[in-house]
PDB file of N, CA and C in Angstrom:
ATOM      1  N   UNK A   1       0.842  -1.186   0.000  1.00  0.00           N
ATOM      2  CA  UNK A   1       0.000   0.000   0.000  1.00  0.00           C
ATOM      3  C   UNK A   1       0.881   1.241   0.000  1.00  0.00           C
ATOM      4  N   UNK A   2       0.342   2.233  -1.167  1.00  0.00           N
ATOM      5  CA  UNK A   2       1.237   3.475  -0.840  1.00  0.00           C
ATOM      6  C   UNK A   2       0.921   4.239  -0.288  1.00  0.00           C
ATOM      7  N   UNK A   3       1.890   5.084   0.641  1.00  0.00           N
ATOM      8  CA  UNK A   3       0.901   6.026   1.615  1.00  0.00           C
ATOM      9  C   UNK A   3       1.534   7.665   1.383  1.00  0.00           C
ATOM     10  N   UNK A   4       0.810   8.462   1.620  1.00  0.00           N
ATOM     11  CA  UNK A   4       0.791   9.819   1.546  1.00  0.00           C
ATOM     12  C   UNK A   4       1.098  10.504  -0.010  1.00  0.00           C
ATOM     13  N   UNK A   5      -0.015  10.083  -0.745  1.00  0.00           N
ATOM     14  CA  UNK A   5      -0.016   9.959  -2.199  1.00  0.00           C
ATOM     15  C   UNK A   5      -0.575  11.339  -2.509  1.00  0.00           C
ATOM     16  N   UNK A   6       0.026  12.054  -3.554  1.00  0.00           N
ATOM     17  CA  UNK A   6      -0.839  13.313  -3.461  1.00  0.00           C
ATOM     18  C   UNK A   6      -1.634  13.226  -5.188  1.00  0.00           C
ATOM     19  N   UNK A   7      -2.871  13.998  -5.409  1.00  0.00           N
ATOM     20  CA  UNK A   7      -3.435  14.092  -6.198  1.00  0.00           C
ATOM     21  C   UNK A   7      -3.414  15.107  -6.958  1.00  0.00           C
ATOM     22  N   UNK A   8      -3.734  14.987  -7.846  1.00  0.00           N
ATOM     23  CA  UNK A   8      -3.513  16.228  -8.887  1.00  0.00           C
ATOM     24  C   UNK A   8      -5.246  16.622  -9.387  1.00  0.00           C
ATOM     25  N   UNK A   9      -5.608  17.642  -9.889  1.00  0.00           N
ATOM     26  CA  UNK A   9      -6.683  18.005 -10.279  1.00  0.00           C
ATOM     27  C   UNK A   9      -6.833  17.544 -11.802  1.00  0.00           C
ATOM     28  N   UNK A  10      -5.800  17.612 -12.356  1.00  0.00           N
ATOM     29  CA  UNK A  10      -5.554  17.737 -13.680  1.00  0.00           C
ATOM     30  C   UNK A  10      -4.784  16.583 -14.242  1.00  0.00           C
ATOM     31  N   UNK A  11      -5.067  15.586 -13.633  1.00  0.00           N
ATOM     32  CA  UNK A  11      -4.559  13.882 -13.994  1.00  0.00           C
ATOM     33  C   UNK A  11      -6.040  13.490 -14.183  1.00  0.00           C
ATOM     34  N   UNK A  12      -5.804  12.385 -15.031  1.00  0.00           N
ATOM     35  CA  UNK A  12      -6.776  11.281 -15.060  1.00  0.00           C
ATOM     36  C   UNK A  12      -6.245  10.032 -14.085  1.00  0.00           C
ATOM     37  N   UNK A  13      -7.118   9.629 -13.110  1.00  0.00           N
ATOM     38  CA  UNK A  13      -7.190   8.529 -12.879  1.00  0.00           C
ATOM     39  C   UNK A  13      -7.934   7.115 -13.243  1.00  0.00           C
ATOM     40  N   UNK A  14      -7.292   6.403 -12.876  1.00  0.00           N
ATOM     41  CA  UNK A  14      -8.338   5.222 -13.782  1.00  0.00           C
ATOM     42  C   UNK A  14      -8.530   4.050 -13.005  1.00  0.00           C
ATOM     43  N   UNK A  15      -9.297   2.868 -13.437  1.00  0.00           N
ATOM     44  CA  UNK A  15      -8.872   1.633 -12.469  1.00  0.00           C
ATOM     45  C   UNK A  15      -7.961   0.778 -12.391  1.00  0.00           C
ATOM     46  N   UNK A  16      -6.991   0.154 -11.648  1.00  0.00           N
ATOM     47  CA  UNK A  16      -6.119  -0.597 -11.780  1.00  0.00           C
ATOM     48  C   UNK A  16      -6.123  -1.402 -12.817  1.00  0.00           C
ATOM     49  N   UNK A  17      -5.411  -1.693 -13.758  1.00  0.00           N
ATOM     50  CA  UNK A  17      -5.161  -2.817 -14.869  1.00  0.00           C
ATOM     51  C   UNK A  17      -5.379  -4.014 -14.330  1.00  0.00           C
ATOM     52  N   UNK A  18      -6.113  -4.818 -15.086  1.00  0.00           N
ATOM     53  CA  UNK A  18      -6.470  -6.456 -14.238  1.00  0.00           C
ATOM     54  C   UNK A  18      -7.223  -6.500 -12.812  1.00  0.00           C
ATOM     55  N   UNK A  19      -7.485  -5.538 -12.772  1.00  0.00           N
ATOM     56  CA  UNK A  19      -8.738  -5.422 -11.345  1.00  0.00           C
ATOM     57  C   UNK A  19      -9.972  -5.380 -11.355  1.00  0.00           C
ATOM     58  N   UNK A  20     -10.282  -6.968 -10.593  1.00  0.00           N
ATOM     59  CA  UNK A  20     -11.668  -7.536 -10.832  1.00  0.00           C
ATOM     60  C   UNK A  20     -13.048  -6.424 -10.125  1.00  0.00           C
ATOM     61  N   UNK A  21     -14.223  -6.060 -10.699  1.00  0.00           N
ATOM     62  CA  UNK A  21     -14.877  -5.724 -10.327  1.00  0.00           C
ATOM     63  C   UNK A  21     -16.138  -5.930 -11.389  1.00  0.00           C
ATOM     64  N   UNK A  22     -17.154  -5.198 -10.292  1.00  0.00           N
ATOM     65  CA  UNK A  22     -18.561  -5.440 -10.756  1.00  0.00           C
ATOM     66  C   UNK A  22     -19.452  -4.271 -10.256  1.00  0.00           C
ATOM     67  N   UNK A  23     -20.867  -4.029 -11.373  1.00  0.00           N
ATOM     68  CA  UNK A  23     -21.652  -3.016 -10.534  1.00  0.00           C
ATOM     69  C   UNK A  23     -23.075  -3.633 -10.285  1.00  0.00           C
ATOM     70  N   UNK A  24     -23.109  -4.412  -9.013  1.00  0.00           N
ATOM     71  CA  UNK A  24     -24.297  -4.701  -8.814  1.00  0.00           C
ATOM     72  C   UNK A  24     -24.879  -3.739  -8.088  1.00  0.00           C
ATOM     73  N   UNK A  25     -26.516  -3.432  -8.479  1.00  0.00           N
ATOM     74  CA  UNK A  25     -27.205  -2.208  -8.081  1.00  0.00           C
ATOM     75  C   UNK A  25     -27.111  -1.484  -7.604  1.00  0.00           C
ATOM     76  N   UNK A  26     -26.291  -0.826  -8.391  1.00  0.00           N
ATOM     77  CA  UNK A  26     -25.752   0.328  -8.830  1.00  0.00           C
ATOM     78  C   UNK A  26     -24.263   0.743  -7.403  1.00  0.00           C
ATOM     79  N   UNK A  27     -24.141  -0.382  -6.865  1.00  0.00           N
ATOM     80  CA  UNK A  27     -22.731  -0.179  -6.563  1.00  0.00           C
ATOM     81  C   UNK A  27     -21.606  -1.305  -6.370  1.00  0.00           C
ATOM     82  N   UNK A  28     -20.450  -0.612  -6.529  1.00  0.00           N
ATOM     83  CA  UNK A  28     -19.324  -1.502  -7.199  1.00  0.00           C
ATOM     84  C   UNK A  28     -18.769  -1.935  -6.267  1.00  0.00           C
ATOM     85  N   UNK A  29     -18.602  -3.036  -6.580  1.00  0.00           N
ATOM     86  CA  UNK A  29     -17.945  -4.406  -5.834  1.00  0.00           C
ATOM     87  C   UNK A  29     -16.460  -4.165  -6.279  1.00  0.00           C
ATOM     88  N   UNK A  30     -15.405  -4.112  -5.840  1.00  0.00           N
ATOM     89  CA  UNK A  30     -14.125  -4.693  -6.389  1.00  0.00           C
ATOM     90  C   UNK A  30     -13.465  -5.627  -5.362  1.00  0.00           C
ATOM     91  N   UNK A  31     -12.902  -6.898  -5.927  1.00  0.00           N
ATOM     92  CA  UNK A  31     -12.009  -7.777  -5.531  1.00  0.00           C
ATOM     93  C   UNK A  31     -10.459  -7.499  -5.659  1.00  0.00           C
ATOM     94  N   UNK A  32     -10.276  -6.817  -4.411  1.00  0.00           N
ATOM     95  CA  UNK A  32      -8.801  -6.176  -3.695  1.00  0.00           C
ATOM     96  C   UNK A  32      -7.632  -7.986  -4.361  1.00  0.00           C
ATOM     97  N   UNK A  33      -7.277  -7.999  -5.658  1.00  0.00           N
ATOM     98  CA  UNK A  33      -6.207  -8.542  -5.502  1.00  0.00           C
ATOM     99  C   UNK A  33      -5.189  -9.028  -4.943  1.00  0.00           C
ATOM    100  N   UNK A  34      -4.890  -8.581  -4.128  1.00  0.00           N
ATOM    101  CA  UNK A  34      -3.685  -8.521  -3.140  1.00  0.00           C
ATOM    102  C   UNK A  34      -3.947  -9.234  -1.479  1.00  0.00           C
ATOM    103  N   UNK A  35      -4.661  -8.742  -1.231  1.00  0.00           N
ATOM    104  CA  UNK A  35      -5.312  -8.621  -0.295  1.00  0.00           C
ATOM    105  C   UNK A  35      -6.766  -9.964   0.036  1.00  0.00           C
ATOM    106  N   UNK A  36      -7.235 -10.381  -1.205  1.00  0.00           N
ATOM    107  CA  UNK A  36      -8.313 -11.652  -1.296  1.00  0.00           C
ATOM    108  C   UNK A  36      -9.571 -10.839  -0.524  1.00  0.00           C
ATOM    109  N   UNK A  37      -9.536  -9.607  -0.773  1.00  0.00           N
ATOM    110  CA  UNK A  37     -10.614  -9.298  -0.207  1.00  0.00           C
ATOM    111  C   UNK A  37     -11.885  -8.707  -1.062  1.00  0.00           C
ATOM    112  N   UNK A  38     -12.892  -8.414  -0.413  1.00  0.00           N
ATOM    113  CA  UNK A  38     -14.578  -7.071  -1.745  1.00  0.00           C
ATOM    114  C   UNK A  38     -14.394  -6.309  -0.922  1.00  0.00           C
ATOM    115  N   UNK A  39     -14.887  -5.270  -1.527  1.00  0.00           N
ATOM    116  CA  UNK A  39     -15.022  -3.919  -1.193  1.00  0.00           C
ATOM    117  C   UNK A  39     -16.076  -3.163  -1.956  1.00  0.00           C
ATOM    118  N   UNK A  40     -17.211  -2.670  -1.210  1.00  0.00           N
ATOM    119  CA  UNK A  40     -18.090  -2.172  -1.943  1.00  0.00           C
ATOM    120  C   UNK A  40     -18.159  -0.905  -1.407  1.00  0.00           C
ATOM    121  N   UNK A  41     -17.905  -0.039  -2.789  1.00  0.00           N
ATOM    122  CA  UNK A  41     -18.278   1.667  -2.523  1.00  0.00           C
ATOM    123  C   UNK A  41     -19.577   2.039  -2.160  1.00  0.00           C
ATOM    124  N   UNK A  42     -19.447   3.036  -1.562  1.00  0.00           N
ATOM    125  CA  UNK A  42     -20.850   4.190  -1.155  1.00  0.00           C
ATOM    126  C   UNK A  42     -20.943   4.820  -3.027  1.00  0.00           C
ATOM    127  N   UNK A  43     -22.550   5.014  -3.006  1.00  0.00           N
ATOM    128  CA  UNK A  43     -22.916   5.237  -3.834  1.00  0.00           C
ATOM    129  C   UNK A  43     -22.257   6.583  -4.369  1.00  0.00           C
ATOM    130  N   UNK A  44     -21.545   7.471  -3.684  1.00  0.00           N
ATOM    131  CA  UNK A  44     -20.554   8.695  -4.453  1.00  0.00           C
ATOM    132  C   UNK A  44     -19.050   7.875  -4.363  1.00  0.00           C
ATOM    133  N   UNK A  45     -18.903   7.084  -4.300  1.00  0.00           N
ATOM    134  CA  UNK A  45     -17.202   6.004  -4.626  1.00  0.00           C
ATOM    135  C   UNK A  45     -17.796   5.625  -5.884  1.00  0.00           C
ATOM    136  N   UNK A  46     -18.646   4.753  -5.879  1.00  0.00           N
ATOM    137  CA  UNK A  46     -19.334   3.800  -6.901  1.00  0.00           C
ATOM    138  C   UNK A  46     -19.542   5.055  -8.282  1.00  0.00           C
ATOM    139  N   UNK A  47     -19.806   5.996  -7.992  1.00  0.00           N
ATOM    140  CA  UNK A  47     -20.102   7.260  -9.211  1.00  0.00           C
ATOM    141  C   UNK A  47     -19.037   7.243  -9.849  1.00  0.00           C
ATOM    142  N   UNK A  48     -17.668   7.630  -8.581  1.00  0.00           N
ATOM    143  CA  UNK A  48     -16.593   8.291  -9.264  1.00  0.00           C
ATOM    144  C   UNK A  48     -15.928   7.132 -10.004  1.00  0.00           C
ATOM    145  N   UNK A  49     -16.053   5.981  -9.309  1.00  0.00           N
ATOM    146  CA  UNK A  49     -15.536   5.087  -9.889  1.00  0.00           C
ATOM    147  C   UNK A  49     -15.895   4.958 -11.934  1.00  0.00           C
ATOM    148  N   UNK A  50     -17.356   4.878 -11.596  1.00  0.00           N
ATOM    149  CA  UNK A  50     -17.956   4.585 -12.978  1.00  0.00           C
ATOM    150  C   UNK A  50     -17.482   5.644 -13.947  1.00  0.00           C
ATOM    151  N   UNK A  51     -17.341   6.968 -13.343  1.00  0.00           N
ATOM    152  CA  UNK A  51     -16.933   7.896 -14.132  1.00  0.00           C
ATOM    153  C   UNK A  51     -15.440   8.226 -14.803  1.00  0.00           C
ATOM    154  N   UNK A  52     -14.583   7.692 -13.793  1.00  0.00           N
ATOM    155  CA  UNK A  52     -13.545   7.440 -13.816  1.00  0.00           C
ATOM    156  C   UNK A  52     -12.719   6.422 -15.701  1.00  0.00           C
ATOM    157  N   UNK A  53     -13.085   7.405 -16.377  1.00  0.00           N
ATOM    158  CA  UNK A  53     -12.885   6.550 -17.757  1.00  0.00           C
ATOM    159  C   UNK A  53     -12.346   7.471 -18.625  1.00  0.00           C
ATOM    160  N   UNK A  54     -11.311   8.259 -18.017  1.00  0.00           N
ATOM    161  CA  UNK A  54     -10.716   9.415 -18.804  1.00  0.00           C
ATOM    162  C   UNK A  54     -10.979  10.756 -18.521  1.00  0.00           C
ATOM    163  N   UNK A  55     -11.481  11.091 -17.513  1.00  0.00           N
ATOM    164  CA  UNK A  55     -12.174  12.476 -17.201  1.00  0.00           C
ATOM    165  C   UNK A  55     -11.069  12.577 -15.908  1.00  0.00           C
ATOM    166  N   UNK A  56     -10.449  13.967 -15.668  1.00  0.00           N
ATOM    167  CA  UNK A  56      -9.747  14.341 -15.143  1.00  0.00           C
ATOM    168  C   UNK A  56     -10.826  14.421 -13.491  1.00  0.00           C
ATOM    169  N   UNK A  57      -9.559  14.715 -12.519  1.00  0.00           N
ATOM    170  CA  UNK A  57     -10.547  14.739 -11.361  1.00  0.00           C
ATOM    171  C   UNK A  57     -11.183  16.038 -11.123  1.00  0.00           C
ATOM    172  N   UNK A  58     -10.930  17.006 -12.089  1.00  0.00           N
ATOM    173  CA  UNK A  58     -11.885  18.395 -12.002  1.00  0.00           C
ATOM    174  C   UNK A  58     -12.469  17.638 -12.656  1.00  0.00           C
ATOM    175  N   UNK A  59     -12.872  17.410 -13.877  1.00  0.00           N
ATOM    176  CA  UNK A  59     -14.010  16.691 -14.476  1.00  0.00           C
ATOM    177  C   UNK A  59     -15.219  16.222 -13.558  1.00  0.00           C
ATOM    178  N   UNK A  60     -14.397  14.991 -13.095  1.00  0.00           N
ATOM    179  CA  UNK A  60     -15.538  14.422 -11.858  1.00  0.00           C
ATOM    180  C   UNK A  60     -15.812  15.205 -11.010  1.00  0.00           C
ATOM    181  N   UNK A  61     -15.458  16.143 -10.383  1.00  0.00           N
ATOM    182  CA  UNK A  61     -15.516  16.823  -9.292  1.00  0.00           C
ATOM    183  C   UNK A  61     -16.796  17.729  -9.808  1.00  0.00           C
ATOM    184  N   UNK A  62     -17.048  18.426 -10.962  1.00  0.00           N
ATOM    185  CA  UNK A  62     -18.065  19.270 -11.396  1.00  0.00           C
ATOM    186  C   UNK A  62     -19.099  18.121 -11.845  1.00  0.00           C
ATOM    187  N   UNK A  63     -19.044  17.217 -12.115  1.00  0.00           N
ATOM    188  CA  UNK A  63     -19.901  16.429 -12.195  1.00  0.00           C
ATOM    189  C   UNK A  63     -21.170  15.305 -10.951  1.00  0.00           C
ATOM    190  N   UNK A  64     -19.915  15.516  -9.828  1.00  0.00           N
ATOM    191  CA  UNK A  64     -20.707  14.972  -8.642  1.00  0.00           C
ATOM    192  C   UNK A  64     -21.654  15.968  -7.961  1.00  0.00           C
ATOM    193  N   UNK A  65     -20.897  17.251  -8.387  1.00  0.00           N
ATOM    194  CA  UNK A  65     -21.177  18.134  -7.538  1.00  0.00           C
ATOM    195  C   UNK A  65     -22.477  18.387  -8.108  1.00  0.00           C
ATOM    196  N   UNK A  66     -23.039  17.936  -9.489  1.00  0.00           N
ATOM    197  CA  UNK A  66     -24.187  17.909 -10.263  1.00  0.00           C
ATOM    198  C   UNK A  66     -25.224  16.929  -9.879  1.00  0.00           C
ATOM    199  N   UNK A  67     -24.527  15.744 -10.200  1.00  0.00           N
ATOM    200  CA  UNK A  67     -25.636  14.482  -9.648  1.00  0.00           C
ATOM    201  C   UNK A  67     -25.843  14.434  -8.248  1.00  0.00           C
ATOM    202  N   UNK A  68     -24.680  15.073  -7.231  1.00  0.00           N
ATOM    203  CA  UNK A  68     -25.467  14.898  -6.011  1.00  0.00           C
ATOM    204  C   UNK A  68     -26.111  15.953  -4.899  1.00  0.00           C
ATOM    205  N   UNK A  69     -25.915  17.163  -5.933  1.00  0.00           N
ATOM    206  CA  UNK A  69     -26.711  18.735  -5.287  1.00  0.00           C
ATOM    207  C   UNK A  69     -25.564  18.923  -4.046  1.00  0.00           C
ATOM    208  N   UNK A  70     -24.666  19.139  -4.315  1.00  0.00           N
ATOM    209  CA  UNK A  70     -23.365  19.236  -3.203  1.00  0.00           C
ATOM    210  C   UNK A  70     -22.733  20.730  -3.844  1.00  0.00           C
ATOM    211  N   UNK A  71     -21.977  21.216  -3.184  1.00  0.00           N
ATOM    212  CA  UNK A  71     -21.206  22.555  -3.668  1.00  0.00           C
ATOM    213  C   UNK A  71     -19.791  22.049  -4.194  1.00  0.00           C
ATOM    214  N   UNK A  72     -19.325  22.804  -5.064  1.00  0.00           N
ATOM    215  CA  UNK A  72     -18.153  22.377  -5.853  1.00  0.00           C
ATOM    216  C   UNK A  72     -17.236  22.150  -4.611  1.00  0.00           C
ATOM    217  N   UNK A  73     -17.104  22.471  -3.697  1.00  0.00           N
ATOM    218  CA  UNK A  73     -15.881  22.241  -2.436  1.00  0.00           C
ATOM    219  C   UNK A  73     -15.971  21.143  -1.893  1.00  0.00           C
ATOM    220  N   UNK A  74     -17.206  20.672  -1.404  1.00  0.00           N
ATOM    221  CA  UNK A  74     -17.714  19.348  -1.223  1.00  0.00           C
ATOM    222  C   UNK A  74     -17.592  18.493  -1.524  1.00  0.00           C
ATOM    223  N   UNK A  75     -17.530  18.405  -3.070  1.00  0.00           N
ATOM    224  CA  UNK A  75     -17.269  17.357  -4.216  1.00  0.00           C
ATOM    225  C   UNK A  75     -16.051  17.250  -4.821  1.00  0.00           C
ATOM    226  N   UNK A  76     -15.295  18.239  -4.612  1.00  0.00           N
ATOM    227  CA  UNK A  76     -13.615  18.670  -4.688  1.00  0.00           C
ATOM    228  C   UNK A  76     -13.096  17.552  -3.480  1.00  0.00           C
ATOM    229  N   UNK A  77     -13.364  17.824  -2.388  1.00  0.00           N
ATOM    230  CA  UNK A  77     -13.096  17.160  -1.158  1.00  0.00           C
ATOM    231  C   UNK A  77     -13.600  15.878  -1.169  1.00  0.00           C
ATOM    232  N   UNK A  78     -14.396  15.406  -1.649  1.00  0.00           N
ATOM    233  CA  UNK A  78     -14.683  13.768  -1.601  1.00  0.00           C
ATOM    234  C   UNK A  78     -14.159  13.212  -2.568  1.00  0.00           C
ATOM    235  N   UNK A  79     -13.997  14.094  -3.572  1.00  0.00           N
ATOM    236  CA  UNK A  79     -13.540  12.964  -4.819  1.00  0.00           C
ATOM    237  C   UNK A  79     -11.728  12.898  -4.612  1.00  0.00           C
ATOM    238  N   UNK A  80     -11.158  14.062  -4.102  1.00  0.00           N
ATOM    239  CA  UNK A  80      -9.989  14.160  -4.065  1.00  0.00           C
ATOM    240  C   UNK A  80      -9.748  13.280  -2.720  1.00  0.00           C
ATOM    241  N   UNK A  81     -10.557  12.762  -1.962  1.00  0.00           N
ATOM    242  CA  UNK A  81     -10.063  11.742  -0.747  1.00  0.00           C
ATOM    243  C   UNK A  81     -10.566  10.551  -0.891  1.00  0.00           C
ATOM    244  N   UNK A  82     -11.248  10.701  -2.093  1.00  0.00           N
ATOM    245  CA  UNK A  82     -11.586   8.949  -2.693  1.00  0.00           C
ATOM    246  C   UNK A  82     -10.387   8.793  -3.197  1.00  0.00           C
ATOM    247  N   UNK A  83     -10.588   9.383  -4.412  1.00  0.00           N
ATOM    248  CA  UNK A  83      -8.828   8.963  -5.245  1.00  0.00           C
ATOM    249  C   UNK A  83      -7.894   8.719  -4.397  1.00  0.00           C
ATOM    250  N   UNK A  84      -7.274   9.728  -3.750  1.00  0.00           N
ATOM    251  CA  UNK A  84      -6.232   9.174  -2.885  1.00  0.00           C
ATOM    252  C   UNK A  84      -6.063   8.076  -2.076  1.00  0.00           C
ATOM    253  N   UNK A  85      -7.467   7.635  -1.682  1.00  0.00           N
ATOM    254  CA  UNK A  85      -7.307   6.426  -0.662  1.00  0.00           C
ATOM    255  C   UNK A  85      -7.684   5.307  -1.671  1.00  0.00           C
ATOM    256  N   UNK A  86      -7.862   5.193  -2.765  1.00  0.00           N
ATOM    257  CA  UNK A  86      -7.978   4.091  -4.475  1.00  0.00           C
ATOM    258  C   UNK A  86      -6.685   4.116  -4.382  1.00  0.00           C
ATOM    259  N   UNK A  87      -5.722   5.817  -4.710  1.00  0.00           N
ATOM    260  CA  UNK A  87      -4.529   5.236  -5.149  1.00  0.00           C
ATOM    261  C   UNK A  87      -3.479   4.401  -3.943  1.00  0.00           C
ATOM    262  N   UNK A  88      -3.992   4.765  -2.944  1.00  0.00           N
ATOM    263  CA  UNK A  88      -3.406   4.218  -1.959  1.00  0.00           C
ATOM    264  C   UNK A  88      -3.206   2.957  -1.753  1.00  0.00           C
ATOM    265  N   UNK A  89      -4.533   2.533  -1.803  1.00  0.00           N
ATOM    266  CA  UNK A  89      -4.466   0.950  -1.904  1.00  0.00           C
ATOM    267  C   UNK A  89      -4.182   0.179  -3.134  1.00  0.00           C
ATOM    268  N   UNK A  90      -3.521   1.192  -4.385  1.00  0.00           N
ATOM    269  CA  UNK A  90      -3.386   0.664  -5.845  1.00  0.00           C
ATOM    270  C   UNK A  90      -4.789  -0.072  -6.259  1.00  0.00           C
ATOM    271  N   UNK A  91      -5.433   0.619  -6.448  1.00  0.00           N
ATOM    272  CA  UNK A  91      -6.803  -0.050  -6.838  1.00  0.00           C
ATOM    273  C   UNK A  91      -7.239   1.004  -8.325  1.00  0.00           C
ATOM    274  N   UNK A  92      -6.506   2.106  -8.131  1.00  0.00           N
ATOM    275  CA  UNK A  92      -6.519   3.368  -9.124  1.00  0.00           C
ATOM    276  C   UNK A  92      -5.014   3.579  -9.494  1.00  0.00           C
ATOM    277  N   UNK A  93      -4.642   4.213 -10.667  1.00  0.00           N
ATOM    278  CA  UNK A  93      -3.713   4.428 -11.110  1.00  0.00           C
ATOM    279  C   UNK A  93      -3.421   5.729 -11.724  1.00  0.00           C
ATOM    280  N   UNK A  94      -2.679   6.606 -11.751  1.00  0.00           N
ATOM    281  CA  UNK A  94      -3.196   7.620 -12.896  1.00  0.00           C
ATOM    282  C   UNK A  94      -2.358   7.767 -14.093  1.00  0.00           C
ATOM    283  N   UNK A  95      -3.136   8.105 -14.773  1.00  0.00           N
ATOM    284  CA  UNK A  95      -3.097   7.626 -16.264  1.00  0.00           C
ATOM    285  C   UNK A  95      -2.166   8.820 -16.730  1.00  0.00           C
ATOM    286  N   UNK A  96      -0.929   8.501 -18.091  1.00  0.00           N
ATOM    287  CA  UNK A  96      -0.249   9.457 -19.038  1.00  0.00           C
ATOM    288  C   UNK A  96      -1.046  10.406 -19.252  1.00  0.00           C
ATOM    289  N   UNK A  97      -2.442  10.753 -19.340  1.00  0.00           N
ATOM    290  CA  UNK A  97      -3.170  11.781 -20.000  1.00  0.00           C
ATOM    291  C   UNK A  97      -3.209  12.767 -18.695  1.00  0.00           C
ATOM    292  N   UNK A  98      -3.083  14.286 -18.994  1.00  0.00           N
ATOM    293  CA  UNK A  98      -2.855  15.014 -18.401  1.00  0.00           C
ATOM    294  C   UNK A  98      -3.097  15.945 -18.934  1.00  0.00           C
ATOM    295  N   UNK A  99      -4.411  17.407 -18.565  1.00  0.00           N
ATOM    296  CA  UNK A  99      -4.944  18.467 -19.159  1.00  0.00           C
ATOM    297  C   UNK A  99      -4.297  19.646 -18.507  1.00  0.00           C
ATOM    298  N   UNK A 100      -4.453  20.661 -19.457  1.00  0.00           N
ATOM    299  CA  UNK A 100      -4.007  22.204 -18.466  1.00  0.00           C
ATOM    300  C   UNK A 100      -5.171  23.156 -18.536  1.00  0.00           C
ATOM    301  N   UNK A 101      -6.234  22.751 -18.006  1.00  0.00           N
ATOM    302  CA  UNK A 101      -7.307  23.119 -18.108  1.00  0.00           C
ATOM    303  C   UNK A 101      -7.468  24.664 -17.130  1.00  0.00           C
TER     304      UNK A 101
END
C-alpha cells in the first residue's frame, strides 16, 4: 500500500489494470487482488468510480457536484479523498493523459 499519495486536479485517474470488479445495483464491488478481499463503494465512490474513464478529477468533481446537489468544495473534497485512498491501496492508477485546463 502506498501512503501519503498526493493528487492532482488535472490527472486522469483510472482503475487498476487487471482489477476484478462489478456493478451490482448500482454499486461496485471490487475484488482487492492482493489482499483476497470485496469492497463495496458508497454510492458517491461507486459514481466516481464509474466515471472514472478518462475524465480528469476536475471533471468528476463538477460532475458529482451535479448528480449529487453538493457545492463544488464538497465534491472537490470527496472525490480528491476517494482517489487518494484508491490510489493508496493501488486499486486506481493515474493515467499518461494530463490536461491544463
Amino acid at each position: 500500500m502506498k501512503e501519503n499519495v498526493m493528487v492532482d486536479s488535472q490527472t486522469v485517474y483510472l482503475p487498476a489494470p487487471k482489477l476484478a470488479y462489478r456493478d451490482i445495483g448500482g454499486q461496485i464491488v471490487i475484488v482487492h487482488p492482493g489482499e483476497n478481499k470485496m469492497i463495496t463503494l458508497n454510492p458517491t465512490g461507486s459514481a466516481v468510480w464509474r466515471l472514472s474513464d478518462g475524465r480528469t478529477m476536475a471533471e468528476l468533481t463538477r460532475i458529482i457536484a451535479d448528480e449529487f446537489d453538493v457545492s463544488l468544495e464538497t465534491a472537490q473534497s470527496d472525490v480528491r479523498t476517494f482517489i487518494r485512498q484508491m490510489v493508496e491501496k493501488e486499486l486506481m492508477v493515474p493515467s499518461e493523459r494530463k490536461t491544463d485546463e
